[in-house]
C-alpha atoms as a PDB file:
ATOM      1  CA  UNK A   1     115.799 106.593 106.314  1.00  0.00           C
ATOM      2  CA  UNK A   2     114.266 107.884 109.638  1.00  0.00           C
ATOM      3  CA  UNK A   3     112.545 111.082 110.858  1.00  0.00           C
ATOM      4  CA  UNK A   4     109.536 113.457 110.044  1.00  0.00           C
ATOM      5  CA  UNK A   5     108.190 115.788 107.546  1.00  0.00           C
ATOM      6  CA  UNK A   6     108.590 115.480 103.685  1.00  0.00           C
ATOM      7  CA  UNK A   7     109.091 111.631 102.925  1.00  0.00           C
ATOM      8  CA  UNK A   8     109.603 109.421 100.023  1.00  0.00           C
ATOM      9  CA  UNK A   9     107.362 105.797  99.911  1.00  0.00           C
ATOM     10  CA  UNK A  10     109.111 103.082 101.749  1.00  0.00           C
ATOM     11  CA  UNK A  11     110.348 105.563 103.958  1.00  0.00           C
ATOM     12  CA  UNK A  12     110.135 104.119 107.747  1.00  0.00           C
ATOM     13  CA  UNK A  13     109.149 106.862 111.188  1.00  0.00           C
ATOM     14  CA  UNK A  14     109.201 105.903 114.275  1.00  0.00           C
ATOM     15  CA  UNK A  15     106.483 106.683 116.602  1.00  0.00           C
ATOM     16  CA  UNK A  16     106.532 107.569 120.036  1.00  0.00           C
ATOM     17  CA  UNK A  17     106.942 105.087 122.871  1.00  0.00           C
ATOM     18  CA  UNK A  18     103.738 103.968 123.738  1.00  0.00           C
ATOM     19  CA  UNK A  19     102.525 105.049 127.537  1.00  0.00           C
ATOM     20  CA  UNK A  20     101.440 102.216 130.049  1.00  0.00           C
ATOM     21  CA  UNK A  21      99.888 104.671 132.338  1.00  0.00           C
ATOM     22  CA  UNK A  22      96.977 106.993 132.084  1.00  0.00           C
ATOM     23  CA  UNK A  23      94.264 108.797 134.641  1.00  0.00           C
ATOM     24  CA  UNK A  24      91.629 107.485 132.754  1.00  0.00           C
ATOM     25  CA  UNK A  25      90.203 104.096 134.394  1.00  0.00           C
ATOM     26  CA  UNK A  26      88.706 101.449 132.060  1.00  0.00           C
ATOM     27  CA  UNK A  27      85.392 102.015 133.361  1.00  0.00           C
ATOM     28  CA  UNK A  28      85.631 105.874 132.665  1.00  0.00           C
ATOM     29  CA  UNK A  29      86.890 105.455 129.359  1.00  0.00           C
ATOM     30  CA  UNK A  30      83.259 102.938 128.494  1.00  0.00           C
ATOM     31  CA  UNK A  31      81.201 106.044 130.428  1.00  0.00           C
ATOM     32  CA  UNK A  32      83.085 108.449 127.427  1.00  0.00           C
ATOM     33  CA  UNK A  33      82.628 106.281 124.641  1.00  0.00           C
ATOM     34  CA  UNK A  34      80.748 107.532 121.905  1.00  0.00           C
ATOM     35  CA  UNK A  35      80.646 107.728 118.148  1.00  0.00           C
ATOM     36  CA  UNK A  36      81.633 111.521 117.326  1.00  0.00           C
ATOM     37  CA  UNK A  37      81.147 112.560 113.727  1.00  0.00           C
ATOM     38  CA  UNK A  38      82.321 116.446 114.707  1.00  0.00           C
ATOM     39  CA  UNK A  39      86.138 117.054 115.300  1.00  0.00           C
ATOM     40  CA  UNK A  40      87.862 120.470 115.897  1.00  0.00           C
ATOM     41  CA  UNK A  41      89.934 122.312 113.609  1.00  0.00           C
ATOM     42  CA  UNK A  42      93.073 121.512 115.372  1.00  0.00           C
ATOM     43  CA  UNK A  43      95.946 118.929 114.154  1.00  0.00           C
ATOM     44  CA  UNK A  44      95.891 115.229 116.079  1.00  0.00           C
ATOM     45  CA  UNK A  45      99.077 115.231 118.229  1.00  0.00           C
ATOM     46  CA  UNK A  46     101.343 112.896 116.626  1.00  0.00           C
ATOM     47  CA  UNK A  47     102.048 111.332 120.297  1.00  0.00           C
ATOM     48  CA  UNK A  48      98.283 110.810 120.240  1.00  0.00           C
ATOM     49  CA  UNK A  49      97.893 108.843 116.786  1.00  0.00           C
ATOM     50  CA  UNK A  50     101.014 106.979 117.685  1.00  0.00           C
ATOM     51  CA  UNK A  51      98.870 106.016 120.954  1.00  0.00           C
ATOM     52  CA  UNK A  52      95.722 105.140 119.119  1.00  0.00           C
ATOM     53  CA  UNK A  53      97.590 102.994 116.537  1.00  0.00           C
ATOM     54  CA  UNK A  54      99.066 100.827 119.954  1.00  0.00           C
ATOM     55  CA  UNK A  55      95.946 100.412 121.276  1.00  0.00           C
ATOM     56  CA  UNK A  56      94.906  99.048 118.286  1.00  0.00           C
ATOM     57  CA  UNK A  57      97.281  96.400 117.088  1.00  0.00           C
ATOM     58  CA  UNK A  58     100.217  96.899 119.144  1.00  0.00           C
ATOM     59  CA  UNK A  59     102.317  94.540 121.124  1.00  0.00           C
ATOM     60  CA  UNK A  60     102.609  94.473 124.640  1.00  0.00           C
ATOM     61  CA  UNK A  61     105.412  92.759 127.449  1.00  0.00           C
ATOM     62  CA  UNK A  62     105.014  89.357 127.406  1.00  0.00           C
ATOM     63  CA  UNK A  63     104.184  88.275 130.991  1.00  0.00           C
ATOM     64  CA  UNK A  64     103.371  84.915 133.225  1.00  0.00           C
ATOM     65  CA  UNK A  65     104.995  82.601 130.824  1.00  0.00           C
ATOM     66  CA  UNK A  66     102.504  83.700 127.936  1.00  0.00           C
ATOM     67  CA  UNK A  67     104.136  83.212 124.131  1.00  0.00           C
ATOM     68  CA  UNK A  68     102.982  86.906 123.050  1.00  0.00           C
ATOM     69  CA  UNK A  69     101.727  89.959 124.525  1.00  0.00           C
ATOM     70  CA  UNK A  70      99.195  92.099 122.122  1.00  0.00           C
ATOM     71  CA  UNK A  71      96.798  94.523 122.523  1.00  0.00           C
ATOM     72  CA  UNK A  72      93.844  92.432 120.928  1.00  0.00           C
ATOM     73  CA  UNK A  73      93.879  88.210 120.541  1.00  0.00           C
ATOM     74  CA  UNK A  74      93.981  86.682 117.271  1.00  0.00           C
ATOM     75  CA  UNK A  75      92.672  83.269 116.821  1.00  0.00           C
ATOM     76  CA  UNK A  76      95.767  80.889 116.515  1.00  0.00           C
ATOM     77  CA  UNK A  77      98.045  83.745 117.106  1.00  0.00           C
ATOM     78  CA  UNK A  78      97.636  84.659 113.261  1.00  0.00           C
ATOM     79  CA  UNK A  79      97.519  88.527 113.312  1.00  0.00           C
ATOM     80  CA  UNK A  80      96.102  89.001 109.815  1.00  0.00           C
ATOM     81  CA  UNK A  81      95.038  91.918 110.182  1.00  0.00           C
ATOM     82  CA  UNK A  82      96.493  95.007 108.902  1.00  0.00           C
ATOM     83  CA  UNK A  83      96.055  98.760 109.883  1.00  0.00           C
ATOM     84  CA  UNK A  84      96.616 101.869 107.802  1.00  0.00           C
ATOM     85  CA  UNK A  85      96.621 105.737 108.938  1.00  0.00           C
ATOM     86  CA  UNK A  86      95.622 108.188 106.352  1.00  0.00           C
ATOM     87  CA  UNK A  87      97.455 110.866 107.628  1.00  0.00           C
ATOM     88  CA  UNK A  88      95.622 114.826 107.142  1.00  0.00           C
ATOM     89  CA  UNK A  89      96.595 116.904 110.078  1.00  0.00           C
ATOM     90  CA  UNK A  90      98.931 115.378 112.392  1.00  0.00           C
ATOM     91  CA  UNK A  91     102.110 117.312 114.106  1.00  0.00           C
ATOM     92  CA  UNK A  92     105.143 116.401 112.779  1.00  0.00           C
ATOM     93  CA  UNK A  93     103.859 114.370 110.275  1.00  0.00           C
ATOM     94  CA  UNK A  94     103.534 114.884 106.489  1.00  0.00           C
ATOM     95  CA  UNK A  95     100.048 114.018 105.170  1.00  0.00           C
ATOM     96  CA  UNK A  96      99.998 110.757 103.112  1.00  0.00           C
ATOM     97  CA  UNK A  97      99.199 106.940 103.439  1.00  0.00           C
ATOM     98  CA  UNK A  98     101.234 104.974 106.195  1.00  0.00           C
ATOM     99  CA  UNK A  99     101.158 101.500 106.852  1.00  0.00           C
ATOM    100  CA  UNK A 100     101.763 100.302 110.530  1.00  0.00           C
ATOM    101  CA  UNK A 101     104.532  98.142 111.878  1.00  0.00           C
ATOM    102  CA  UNK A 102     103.100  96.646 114.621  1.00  0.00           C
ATOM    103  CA  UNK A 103     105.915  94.337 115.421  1.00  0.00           C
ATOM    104  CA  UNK A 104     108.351  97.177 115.184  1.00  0.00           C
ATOM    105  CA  UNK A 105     105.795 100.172 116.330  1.00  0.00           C
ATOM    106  CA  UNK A 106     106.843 102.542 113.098  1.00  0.00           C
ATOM    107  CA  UNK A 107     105.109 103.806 110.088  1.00  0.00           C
ATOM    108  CA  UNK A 108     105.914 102.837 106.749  1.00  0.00           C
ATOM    109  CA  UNK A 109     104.997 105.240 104.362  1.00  0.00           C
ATOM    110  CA  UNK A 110     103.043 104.314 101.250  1.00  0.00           C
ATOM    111  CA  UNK A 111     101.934 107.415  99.503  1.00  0.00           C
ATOM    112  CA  UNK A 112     102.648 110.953  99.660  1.00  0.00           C
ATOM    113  CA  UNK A 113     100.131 113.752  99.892  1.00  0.00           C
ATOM    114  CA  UNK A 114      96.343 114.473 101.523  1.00  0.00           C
ATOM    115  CA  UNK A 115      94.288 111.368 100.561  1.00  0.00           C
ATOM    116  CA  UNK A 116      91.205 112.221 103.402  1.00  0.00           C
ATOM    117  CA  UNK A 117      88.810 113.786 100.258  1.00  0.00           C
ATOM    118  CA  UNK A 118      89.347 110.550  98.146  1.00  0.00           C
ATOM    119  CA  UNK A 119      88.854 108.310 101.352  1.00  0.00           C
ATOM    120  CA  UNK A 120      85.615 110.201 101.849  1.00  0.00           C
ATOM    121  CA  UNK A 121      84.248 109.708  98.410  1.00  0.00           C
ATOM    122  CA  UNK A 122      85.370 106.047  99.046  1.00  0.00           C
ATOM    123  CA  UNK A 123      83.049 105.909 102.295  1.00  0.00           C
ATOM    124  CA  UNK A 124      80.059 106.946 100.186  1.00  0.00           C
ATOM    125  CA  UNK A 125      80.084 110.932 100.842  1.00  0.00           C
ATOM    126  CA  UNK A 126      80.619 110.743 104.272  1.00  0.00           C
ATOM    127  CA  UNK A 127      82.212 113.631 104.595  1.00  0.00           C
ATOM    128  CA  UNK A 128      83.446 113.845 108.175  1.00  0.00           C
ATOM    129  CA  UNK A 129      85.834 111.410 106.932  1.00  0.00           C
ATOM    130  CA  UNK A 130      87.329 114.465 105.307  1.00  0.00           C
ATOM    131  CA  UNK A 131      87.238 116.580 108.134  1.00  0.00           C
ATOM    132  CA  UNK A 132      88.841 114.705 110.723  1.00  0.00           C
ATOM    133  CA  UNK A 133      92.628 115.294 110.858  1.00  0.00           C
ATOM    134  CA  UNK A 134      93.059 111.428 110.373  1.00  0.00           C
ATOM    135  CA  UNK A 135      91.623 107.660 109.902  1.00  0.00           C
ATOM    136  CA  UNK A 136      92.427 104.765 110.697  1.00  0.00           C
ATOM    137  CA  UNK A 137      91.802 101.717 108.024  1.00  0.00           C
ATOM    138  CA  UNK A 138      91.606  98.181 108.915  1.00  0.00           C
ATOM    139  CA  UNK A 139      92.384  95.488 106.279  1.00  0.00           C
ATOM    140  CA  UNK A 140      92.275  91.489 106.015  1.00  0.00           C
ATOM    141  CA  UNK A 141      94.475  89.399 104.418  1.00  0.00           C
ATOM    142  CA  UNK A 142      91.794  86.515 104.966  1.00  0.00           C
ATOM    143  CA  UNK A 143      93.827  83.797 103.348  1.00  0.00           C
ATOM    144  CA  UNK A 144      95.885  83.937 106.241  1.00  0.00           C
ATOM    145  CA  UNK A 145      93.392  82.796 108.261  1.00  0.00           C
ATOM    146  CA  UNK A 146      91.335  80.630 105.599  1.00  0.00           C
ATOM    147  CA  UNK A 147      94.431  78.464 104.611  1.00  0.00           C
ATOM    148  CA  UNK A 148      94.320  77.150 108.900  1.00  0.00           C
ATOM    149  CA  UNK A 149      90.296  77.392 109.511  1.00  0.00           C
ATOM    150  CA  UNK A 150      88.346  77.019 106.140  1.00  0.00           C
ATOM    151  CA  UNK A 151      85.553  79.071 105.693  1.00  0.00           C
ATOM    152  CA  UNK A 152      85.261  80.263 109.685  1.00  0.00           C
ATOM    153  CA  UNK A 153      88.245  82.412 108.888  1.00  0.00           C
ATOM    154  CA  UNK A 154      87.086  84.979 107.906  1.00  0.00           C
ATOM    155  CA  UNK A 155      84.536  84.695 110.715  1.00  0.00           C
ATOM    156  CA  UNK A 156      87.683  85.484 112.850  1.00  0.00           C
ATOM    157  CA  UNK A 157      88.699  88.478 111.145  1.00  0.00           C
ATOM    158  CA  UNK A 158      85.951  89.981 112.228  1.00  0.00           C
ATOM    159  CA  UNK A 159      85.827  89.600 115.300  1.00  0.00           C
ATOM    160  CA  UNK A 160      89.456  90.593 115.597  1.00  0.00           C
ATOM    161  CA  UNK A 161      88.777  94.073 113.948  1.00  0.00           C
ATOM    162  CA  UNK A 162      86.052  94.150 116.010  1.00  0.00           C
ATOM    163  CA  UNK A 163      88.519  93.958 119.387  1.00  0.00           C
ATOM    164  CA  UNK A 164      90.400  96.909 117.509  1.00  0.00           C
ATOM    165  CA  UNK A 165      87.580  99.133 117.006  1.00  0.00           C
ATOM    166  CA  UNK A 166      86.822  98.660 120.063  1.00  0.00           C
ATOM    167  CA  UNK A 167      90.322  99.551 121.417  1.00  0.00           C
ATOM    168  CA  UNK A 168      89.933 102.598 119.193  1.00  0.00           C
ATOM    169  CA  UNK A 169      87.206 103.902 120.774  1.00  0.00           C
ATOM    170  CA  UNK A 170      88.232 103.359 124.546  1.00  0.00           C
ATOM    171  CA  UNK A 171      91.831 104.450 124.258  1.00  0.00           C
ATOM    172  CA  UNK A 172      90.398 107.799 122.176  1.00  0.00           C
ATOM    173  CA  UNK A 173      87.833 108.673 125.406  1.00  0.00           C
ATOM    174  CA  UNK A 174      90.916 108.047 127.185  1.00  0.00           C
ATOM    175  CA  UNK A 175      92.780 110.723 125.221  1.00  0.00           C
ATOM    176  CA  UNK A 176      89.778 113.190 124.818  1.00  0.00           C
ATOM    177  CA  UNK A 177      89.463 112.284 121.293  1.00  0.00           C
ATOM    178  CA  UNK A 178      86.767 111.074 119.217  1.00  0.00           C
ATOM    179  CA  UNK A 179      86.027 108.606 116.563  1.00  0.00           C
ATOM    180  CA  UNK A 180      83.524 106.656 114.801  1.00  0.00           C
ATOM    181  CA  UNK A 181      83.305 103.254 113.377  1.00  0.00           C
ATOM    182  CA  UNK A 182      82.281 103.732 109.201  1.00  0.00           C
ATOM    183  CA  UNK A 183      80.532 100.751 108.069  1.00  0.00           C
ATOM    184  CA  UNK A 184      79.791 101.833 104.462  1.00  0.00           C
ATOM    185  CA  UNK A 185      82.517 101.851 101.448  1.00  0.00           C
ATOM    186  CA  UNK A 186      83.394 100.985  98.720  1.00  0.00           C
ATOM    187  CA  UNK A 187      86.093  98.445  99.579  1.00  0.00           C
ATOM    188  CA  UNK A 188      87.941  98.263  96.204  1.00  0.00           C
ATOM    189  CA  UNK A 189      88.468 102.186  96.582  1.00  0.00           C
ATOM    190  CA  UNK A 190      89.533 102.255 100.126  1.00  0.00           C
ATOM    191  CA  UNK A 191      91.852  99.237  98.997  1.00  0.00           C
ATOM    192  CA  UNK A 192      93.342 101.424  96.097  1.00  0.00           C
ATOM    193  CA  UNK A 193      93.540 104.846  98.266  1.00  0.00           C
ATOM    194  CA  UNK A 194      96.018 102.950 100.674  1.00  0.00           C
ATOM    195  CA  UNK A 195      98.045 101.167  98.042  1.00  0.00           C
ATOM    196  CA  UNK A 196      96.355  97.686  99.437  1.00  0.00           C
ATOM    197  CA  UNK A 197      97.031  94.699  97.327  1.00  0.00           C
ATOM    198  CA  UNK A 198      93.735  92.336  96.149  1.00  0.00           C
ATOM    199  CA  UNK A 199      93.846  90.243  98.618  1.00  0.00           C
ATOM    200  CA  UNK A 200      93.540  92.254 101.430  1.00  0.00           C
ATOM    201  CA  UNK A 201      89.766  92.832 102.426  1.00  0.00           C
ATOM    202  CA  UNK A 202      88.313  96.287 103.842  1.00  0.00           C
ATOM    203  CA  UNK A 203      86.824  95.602 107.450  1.00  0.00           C
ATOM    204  CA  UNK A 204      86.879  99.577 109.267  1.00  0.00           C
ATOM    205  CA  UNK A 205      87.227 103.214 108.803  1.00  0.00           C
ATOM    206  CA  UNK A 206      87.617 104.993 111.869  1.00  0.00           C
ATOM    207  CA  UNK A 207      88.195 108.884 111.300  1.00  0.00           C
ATOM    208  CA  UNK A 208      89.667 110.330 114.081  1.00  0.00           C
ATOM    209  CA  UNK A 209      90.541 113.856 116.373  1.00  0.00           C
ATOM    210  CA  UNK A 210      90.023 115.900 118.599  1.00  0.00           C
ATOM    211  CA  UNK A 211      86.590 116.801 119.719  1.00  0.00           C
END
């Protein structure tokens, strides 16, 4: 089943069409980055999140004989990463847990209703997590990575989620948004807020909106 608004778990949305093209150079979008702890009132555009969630683990055209084309490298072309959107305030888009399809660019839903106060409570009381419209959670399954370099694996998923905080940040100053990279939870909550299984560990929390 495809479309918006009221969903049951498993069901899959697709999100815009990524653009290639902005007015925003990558040196203005480093002058505008900052971590912003204050959003407005107003709903994320769902073109916007669906933006955000490219930038961040998407795919891109492969070009000049390259094997892949992705937003951020992954050592050995592993990709064991995984990204979540806890969904408040977005247009067209019921609030709940999604799960991102990067290889496909759609959402799969996970759970149904407004999980931003638990997520919150999860990060420790930091209660902007509430208040922004959405987050974005980043997840390792490290034995991905472990099983092909030991114990510098996990070494390596961190410096991937590292490239997609990073992305985060830029392609939000290029959207006049604002987020902020949450460093404190309590990863067995976040895990069980977005339905994660045990072996997936909690690396980012980046609430997000407009500013």
């Amino acid at each position: 089943m495809r479309g918006y608004g009221v969903y049951q778990p498993g069901q899959i949305i697709e999100l815009p069409k990524p653009q290639q093209h902005s007015l925003t150079s990558i040196e203005e979008a480093f002058l505008e980055r900052r971590s912003h702890r204050v959003f407005t009132d107003t709903p994320a555009s769902f073109d916007n999140i669906s933006q955000l969630l490219w930038a961040a683990y998407g795919k891109t055209p492969e070009t000049d004989g390259m094997f892949r084309g992705d937003t951020v490298p992954s050592a050995g072309g592993i990709y064991p990463l995984n990204i979540y959107l806890i969904a408040g305030k977005i247009t067209d888009l019921e609030s709940g847990v999604y799960k991102y399809d990067r290889e496909t660019h759609e959402l799969n839903a996970i759970v149904s209703g407004d999980a931003r106060t638990g997520l919150a409570r999860a990060c420790l009381d930091q209660n902007y997590t509430a208040e922004a419209p959405a987050s974005i959670v980043v997840t390792c399954t490290c034995s991905r990575v472990r099983a092909r370099y030991g114990s510098r694996g996990l070494r390596y998923g961190y410096m991937e989620t590292g490239h997609v905080v990073q992305n985060v940040y830029l392609q939000a100053a290029s959207l006049g948004m604002g987020t902020v990279s949450v460093g404190e939870f309590d990863d067995a909550a976040v895990r069980e807020i977005i339905g994660a299984p045990a072996d997936e560990l909690t690396m980012a929390v980046l609430p997000v909106g407009n500013i």
